[in-house]
C-alpha atoms as a PDB file:
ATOM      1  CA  UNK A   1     -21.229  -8.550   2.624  1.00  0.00           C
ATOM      2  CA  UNK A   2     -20.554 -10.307   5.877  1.00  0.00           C
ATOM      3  CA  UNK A   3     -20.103 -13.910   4.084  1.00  0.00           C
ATOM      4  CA  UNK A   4     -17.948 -11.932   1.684  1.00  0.00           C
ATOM      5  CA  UNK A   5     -15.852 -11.019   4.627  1.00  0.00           C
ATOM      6  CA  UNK A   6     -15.253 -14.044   6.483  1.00  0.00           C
ATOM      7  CA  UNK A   7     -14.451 -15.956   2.644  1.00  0.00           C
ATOM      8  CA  UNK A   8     -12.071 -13.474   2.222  1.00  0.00           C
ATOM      9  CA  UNK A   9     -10.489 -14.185   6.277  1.00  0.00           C
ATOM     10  CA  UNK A  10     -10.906 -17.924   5.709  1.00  0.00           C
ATOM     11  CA  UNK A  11      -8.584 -17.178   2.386  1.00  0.00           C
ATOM     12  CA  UNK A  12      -6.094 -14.757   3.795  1.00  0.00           C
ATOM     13  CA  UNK A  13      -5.599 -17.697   7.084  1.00  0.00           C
ATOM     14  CA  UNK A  14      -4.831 -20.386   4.658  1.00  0.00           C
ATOM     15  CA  UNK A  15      -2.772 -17.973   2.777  1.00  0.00           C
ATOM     16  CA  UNK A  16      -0.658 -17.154   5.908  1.00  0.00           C
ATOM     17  CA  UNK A  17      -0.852 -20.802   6.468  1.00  0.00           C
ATOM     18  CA  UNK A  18       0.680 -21.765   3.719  1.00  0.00           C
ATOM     19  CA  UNK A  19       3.054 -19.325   3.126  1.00  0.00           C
ATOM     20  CA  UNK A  20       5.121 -20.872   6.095  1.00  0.00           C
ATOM     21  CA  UNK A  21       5.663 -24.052   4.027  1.00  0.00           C
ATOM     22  CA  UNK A  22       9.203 -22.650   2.597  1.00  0.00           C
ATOM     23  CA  UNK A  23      10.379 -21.120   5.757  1.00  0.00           C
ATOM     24  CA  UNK A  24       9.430 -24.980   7.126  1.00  0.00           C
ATOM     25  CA  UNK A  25      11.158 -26.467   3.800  1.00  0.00           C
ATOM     26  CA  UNK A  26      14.672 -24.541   4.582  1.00  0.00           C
ATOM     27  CA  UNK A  27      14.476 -25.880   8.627  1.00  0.00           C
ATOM     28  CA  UNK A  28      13.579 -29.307   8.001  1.00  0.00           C
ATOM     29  CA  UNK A  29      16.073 -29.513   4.989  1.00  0.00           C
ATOM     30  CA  UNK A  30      19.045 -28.302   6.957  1.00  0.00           C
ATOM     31  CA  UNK A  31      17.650 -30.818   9.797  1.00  0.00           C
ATOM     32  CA  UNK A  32      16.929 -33.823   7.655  1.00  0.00           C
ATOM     33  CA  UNK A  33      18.412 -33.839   4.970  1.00  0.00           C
ATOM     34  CA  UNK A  34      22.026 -31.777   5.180  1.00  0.00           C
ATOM     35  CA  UNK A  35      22.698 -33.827   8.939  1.00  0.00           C
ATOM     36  CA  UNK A  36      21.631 -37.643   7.208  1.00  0.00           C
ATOM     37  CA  UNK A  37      21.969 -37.068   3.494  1.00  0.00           C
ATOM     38  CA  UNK A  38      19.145 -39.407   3.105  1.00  0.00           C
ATOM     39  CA  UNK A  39      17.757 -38.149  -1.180  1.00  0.00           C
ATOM     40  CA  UNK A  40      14.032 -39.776  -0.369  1.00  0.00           C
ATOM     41  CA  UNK A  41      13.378 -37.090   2.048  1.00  0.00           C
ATOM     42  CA  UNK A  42      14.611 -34.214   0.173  1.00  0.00           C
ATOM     43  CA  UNK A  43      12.285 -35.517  -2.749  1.00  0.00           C
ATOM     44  CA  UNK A  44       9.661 -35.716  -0.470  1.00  0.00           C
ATOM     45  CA  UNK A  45       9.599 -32.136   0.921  1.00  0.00           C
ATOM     46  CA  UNK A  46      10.340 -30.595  -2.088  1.00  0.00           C
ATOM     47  CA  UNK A  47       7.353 -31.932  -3.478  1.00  0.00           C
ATOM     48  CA  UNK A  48       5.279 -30.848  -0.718  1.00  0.00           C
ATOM     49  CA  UNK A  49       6.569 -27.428  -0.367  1.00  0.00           C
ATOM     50  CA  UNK A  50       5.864 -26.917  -4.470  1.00  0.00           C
ATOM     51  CA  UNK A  51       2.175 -28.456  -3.489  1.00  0.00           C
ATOM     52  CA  UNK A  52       2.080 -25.849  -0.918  1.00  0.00           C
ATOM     53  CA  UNK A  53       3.178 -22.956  -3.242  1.00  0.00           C
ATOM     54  CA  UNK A  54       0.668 -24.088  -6.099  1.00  0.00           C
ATOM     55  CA  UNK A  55      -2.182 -24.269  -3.426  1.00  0.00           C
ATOM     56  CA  UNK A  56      -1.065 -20.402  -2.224  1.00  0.00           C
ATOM     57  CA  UNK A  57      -1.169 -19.051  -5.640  1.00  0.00           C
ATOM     58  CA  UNK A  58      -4.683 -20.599  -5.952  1.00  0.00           C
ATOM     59  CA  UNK A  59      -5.735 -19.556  -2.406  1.00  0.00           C
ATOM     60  CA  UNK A  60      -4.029 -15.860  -3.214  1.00  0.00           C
ATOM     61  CA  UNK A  61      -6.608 -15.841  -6.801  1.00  0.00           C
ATOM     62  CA  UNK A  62      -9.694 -16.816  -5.414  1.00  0.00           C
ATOM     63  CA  UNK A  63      -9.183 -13.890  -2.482  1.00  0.00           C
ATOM     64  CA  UNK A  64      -8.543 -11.205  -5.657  1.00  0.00           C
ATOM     65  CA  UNK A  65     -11.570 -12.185  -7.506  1.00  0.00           C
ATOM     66  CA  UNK A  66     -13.913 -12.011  -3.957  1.00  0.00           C
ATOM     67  CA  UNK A  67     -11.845  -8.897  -2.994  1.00  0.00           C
ATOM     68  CA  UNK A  68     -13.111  -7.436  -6.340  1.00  0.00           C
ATOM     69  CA  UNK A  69     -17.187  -7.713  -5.693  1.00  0.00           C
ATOM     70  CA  UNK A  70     -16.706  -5.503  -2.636  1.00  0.00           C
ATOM     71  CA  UNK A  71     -16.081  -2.471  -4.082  1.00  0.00           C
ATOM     72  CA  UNK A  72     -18.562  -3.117  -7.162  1.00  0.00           C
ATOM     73  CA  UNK A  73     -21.715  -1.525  -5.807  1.00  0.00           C
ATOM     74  CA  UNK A  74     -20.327   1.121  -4.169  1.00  0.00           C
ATOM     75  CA  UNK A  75     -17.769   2.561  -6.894  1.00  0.00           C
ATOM     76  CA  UNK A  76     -20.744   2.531  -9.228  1.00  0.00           C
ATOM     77  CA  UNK A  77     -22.550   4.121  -6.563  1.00  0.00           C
ATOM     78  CA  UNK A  78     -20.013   7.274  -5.884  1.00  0.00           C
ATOM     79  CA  UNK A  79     -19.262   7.767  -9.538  1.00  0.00           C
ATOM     80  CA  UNK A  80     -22.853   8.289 -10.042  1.00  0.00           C
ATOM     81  CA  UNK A  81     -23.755  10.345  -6.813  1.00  0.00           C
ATOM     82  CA  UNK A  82     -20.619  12.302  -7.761  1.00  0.00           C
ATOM     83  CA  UNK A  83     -22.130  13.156 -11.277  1.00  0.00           C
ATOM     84  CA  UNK A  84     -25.040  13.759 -10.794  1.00  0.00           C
ATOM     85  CA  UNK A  85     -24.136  16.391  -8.309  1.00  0.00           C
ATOM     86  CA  UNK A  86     -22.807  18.078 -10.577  1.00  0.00           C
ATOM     87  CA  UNK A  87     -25.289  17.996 -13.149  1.00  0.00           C
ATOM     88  CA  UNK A  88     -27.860  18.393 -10.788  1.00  0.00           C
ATOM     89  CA  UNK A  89     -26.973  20.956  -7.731  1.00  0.00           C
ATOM     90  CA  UNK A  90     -28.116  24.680  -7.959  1.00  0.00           C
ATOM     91  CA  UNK A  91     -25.604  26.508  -9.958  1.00  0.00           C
ATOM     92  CA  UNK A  92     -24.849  29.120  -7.003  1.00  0.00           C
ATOM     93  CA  UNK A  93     -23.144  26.598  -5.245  1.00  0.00           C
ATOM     94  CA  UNK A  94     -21.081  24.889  -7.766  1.00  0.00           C
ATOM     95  CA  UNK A  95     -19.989  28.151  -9.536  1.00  0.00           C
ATOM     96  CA  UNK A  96     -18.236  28.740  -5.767  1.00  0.00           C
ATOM     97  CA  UNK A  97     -15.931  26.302  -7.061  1.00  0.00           C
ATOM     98  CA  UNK A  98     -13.249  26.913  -9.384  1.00  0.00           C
ATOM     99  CA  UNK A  99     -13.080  25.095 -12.295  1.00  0.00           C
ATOM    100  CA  UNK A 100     -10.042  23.042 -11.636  1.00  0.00           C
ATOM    101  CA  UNK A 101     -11.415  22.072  -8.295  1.00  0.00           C
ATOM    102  CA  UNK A 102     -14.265  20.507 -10.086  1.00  0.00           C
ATOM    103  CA  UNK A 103     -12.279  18.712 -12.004  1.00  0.00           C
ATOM    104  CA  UNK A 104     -10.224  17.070  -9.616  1.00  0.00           C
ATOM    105  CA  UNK A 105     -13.661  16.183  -7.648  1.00  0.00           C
ATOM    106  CA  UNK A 106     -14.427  13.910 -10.467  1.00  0.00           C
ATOM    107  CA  UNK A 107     -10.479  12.691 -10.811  1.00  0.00           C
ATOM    108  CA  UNK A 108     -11.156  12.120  -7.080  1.00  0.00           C
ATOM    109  CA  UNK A 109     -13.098   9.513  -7.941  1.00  0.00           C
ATOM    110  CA  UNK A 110     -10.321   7.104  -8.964  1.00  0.00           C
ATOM    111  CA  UNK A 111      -8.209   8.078  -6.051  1.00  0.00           C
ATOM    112  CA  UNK A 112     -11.027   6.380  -3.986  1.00  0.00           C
ATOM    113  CA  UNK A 113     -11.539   3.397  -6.229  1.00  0.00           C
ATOM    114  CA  UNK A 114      -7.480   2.771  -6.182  1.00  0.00           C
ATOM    115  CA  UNK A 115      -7.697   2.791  -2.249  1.00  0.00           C
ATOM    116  CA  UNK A 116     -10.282  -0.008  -2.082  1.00  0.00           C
ATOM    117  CA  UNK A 117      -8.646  -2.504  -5.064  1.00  0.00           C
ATOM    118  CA  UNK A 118      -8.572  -5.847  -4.742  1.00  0.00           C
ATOM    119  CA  UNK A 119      -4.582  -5.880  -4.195  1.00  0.00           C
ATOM    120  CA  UNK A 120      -4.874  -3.467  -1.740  1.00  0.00           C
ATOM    121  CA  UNK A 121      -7.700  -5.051   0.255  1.00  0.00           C
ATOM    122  CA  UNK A 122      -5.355  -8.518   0.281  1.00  0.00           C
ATOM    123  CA  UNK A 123      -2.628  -6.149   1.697  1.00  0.00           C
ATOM    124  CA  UNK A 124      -4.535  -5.476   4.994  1.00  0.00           C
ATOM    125  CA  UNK A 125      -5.940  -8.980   5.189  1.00  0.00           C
ATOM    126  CA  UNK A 126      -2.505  -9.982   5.076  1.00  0.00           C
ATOM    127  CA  UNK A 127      -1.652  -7.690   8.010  1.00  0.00           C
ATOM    128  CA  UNK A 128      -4.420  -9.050  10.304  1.00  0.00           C
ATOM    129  CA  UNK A 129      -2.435 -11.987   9.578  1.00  0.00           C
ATOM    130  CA  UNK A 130       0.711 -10.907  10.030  1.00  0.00           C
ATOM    131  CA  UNK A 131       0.251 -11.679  13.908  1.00  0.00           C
ATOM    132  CA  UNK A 132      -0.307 -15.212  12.926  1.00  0.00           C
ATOM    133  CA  UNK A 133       3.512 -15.051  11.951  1.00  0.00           C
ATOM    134  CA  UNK A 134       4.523 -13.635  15.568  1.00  0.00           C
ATOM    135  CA  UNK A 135       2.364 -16.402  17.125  1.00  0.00           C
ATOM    136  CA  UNK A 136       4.553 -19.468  15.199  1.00  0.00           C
ATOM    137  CA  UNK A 137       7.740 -17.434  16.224  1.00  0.00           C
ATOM    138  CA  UNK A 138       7.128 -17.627  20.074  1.00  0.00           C
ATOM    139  CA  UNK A 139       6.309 -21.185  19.719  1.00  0.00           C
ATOM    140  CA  UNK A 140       9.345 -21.356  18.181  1.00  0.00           C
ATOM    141  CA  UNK A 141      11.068 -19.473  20.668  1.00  0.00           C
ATOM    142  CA  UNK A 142      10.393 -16.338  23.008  1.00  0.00           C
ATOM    143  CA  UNK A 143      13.131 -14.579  22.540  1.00  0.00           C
ATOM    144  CA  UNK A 144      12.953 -14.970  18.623  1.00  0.00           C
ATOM    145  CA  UNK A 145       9.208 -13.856  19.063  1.00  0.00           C
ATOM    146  CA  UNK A 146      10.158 -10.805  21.045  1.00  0.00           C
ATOM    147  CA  UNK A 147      12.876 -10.080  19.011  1.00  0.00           C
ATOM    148  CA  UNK A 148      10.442  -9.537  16.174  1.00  0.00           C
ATOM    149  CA  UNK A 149       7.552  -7.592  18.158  1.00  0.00           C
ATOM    150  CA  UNK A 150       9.938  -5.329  19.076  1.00  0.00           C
ATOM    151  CA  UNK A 151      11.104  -4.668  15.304  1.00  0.00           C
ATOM    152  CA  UNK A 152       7.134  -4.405  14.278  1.00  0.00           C
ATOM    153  CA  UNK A 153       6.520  -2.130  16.746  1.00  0.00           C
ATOM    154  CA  UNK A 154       9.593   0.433  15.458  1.00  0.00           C
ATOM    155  CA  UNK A 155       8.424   0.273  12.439  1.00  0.00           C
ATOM    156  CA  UNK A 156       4.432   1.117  13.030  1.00  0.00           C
ATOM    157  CA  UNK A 157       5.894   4.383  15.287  1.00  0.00           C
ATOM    158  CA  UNK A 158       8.486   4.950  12.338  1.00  0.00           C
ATOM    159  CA  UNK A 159       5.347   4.718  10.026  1.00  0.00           C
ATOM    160  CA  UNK A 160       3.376   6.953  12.089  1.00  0.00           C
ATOM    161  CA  UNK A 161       6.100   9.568  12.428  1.00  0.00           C
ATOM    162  CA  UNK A 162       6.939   9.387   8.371  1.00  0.00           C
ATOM    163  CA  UNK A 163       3.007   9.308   7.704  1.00  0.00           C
ATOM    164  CA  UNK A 164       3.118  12.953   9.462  1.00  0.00           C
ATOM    165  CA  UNK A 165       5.870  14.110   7.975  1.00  0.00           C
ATOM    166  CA  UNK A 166       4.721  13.467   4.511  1.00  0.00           C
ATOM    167  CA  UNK A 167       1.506  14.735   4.920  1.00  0.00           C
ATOM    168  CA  UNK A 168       1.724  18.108   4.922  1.00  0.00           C
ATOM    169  CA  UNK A 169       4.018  18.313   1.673  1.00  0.00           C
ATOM    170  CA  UNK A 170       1.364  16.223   0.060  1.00  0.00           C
ATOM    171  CA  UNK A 171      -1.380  18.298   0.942  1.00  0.00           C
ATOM    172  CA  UNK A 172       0.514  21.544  -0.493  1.00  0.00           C
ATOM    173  CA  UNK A 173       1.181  19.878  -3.569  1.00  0.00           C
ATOM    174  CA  UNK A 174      -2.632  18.729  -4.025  1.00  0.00           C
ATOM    175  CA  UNK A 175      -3.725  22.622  -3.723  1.00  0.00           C
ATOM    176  CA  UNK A 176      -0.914  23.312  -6.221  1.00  0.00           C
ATOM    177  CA  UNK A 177      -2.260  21.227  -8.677  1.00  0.00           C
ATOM    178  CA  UNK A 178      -5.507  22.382  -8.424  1.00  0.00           C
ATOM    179  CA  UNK A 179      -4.306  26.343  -8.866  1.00  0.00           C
ATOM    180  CA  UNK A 180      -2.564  24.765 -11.517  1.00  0.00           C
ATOM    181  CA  UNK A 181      -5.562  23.215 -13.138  1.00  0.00           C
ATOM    182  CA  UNK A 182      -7.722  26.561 -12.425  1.00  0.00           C
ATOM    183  CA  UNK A 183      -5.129  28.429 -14.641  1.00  0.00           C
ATOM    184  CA  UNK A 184      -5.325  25.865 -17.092  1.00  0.00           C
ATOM    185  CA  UNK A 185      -9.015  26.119 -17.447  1.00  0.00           C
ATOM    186  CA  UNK A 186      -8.954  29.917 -17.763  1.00  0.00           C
ATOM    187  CA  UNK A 187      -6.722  29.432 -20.216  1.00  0.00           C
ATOM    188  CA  UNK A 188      -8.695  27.131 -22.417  1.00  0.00           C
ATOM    189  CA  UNK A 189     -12.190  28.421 -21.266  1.00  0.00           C
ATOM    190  CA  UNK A 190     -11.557  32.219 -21.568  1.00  0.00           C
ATOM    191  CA  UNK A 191      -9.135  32.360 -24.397  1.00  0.00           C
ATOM    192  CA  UNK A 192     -11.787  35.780 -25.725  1.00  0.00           C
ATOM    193  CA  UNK A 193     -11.329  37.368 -22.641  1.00  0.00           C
ATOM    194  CA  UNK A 194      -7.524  37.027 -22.076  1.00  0.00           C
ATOM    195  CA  UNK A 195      -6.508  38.441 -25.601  1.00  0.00           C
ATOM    196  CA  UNK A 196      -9.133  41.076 -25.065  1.00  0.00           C
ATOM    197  CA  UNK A 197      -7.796  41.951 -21.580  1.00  0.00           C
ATOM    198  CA  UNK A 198      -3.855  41.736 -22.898  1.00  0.00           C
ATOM    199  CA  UNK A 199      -4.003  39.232 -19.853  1.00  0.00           C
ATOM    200  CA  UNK A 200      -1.157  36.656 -21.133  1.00  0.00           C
ATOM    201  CA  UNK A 201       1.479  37.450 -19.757  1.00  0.00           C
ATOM    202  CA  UNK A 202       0.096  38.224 -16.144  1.00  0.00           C
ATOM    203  CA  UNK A 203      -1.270  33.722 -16.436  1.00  0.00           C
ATOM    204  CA  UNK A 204       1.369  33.151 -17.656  1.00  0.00           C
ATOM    205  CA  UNK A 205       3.703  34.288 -14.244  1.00  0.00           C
ATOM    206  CA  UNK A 206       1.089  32.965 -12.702  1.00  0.00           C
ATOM    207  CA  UNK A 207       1.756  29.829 -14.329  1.00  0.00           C
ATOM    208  CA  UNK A 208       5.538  29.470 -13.791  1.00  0.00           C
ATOM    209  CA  UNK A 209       5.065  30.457  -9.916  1.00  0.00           C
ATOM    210  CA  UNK A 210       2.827  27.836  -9.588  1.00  0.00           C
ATOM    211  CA  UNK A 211       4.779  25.282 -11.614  1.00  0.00           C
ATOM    212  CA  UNK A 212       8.117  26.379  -9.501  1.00  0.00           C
ATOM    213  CA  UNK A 213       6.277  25.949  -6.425  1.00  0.00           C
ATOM    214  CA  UNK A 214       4.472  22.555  -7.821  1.00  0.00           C
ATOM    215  CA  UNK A 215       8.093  21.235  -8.531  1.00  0.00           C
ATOM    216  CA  UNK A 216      10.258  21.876  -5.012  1.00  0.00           C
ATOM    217  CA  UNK A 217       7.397  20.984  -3.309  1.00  0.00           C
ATOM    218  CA  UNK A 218       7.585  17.217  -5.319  1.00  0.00           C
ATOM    219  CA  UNK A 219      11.052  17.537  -4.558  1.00  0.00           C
ATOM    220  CA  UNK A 220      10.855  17.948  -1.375  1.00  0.00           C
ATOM    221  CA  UNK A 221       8.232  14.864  -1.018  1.00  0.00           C
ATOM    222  CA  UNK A 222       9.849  12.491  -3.434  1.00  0.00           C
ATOM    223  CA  UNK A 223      13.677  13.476  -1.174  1.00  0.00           C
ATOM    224  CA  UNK A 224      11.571  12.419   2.026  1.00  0.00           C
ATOM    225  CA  UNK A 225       9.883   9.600   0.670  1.00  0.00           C
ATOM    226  CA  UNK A 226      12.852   7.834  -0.620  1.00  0.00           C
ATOM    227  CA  UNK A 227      14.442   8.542   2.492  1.00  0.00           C
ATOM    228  CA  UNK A 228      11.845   6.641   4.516  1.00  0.00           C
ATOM    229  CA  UNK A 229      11.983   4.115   2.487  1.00  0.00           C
ATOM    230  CA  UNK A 230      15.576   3.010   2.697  1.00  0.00           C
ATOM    231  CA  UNK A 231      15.081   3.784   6.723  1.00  0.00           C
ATOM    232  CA  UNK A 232      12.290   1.168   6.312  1.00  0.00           C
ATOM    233  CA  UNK A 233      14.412  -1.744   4.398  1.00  0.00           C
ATOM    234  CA  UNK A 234      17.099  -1.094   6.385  1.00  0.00           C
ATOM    235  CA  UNK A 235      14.962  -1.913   9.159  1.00  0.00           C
ATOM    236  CA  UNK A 236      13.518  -5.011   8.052  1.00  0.00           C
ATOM    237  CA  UNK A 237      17.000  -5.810   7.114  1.00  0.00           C
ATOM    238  CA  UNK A 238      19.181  -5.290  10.419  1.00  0.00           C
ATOM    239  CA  UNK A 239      15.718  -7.753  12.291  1.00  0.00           C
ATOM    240  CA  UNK A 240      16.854 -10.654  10.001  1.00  0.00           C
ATOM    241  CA  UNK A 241      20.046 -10.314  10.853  1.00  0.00           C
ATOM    242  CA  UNK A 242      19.189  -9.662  14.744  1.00  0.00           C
ATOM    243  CA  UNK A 243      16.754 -13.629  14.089  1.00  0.00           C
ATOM    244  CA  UNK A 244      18.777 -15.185  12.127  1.00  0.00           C
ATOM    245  CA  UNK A 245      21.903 -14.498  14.790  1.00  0.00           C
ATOM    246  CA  UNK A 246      20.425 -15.399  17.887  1.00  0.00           C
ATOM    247  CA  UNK A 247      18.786 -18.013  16.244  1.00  0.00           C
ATOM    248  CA  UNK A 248      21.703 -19.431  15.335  1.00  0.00           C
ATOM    249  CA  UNK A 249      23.193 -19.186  19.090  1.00  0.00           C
ATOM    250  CA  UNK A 250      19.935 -20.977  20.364  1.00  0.00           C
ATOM    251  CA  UNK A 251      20.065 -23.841  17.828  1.00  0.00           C
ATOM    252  CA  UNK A 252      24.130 -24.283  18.857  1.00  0.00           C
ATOM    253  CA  UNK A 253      22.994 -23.825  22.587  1.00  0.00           C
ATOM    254  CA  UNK A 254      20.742 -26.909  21.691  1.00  0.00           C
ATOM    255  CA  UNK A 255      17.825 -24.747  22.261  1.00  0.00           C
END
C-alpha cells in the first residue's frame, strides 16, 4: 500500500509537471515568436508542448489504473462484512430496523465505493499538487502568487460555509427517502394485511406527504447548490481576470 502511494505521488508530480507545458507554450510564444516572427521556433515548441500533452495523458492513465487496486480489497471486503451482517446477526437486532433502512444499508455500499474511485482519488492527488502551481507563480512573481493564495483561500472558506449549508438539507432528504422506501416495502411486503386492514388510503397520504416533503426539500438543495456553484465560477473567473491584469501591468512595467 505504501509503494502504491508514493507511485501514485510520483504520477500526480509529473502530472502537475507537465500540465504547465501549455501555460509555458502561450508565454514563450508571445515572447519568441509574436516579438521575432522567427517559424523554426514556433515549430519547435509546438512540437514539444504536443510531446508534453501526449506524455500527460499517459502519466494521467497509468495513475487511474494504480488508483484502481486501492480500493480492490477493501470494497470486496465491506460488501461482504455488510452481507453477511445481515444474514448473520441475531434477528432482534435487525428487525429494529425498518425495512427500507436495510435497504439503503446495502445501497450504502456504492455510496462508499463511488467516494474512493479512481477519478476521485486523482482529484485529491491533484490538490496536494495544486500548491505546486502557487510555488511556480511566486517565482514568477509575488504579487501574482499572492494574488492567487488569496483567491484559494476564499474559496476553501466559501467551500466550508456552502459544505454547511448543504448539509443539513441533504441529511433531511436521506431520512425522506428512507420513510419513503419503508412505505414502499409495506406496500409490497404486506399487501394481505393492508386490504385486510382497509389500510390504503391511510399509505397512501402517507405516501404523498412524504413525496411533497421529498420534493421541496430537493428543491431547496438543487436552488442552493446551483447557486454555489455559479458563486464558485464566478470566483475562479473574476482571479483570472485579477492575474491576467496585473500581470499585464508587470510585464509593461518590464517586470
Amino acid at each position: 500500500a505504501r509503494r502504491l502511494a508514493q507511485e501514485l505521488l510520483l504520477a500526480s508530480f509529473f502530472i502537475s509537471l507537465l500540465a504547465l507545458a501549455t501555460s509555458m507554450f502561450v508565454i514563450l510564444v508571445l515572447n519568441r515568436y509574436v516579438a521575432h516572427g522567427v517559424s523554426s521556433t514556433l515549430y519547435t515548441l509546438t512540437a514539444g508542448v504536443i510531446l508534453a500533452i501526449i506524455m500527460e495523458f499517459a502519466f494521467r492513465q497509468v495513475r487511474l489504473k494504480l488508483a484502481e487496486g486501492i480500493s480492490l480489497g477493501p470494497d470486496a471486503r465491506l460488501a461482504g462484512g455488510a452481507f453477511a451482517s445481515l444474514t448473520s446477526a441475531r434477528m432482534s437486532a435487525i428487525e429494529k430496523m425498518p425495512p427500507g433502512m436495510r435497504r439503503e444499508v446495502m445501497a450504502g455500499l456504492s455510496a462508499v465505493q463511488h467516494a474512493y474511485s479512481p477519478d476521485n482519488i486523482s482529484t485529491i492527488m491533484d490538490m496536494v499538487f495544486a500548491f505546486f502551481y502557487i510555488i511556480v507563480l511566486f517565482v514568477m512573481d509575488y504579487r501574482i502568487g499572492a494574488i492567487a493564495s488569496g483567491f484559494i483561500l476564499i474559496m476553501f472558506v466559501f467551500a466550508l460555509v456552502s459544505h454547511n449549508l448543504l448539509g443539513s438539507p441533504t441529511q433531511d432528504l436521506n431520512q425522506a427517502a428512507v420513510r419513503s422506501n419503508s412505505l414502499v416495502g409495506s406496500a409490497i411486503m404486506a399487501t394481505d394485511a393492508i386490504r385486510s386492514f382497509n389500510a390504503a388510503r391511510f399509505l397512501k397520504e402517507m405516501w404523498g406527504r412524504q413525496q411533497a416533503l421529498a420534493n421541496r426539500l430537493r428543491r431547496v438543495l438543487t436552488t442552493r447548490q446551483g447557486l454555489f456553484q455559479s458563486i464558485s465560477t464566478s470566483i475562479a473567473s473574476l482571479m483570472t481576470v485579477t492575474i491576467i491584469a496585473v500581470g499585464a501591468m508587470l510585464v509593461v512595467s518590464g517586470n
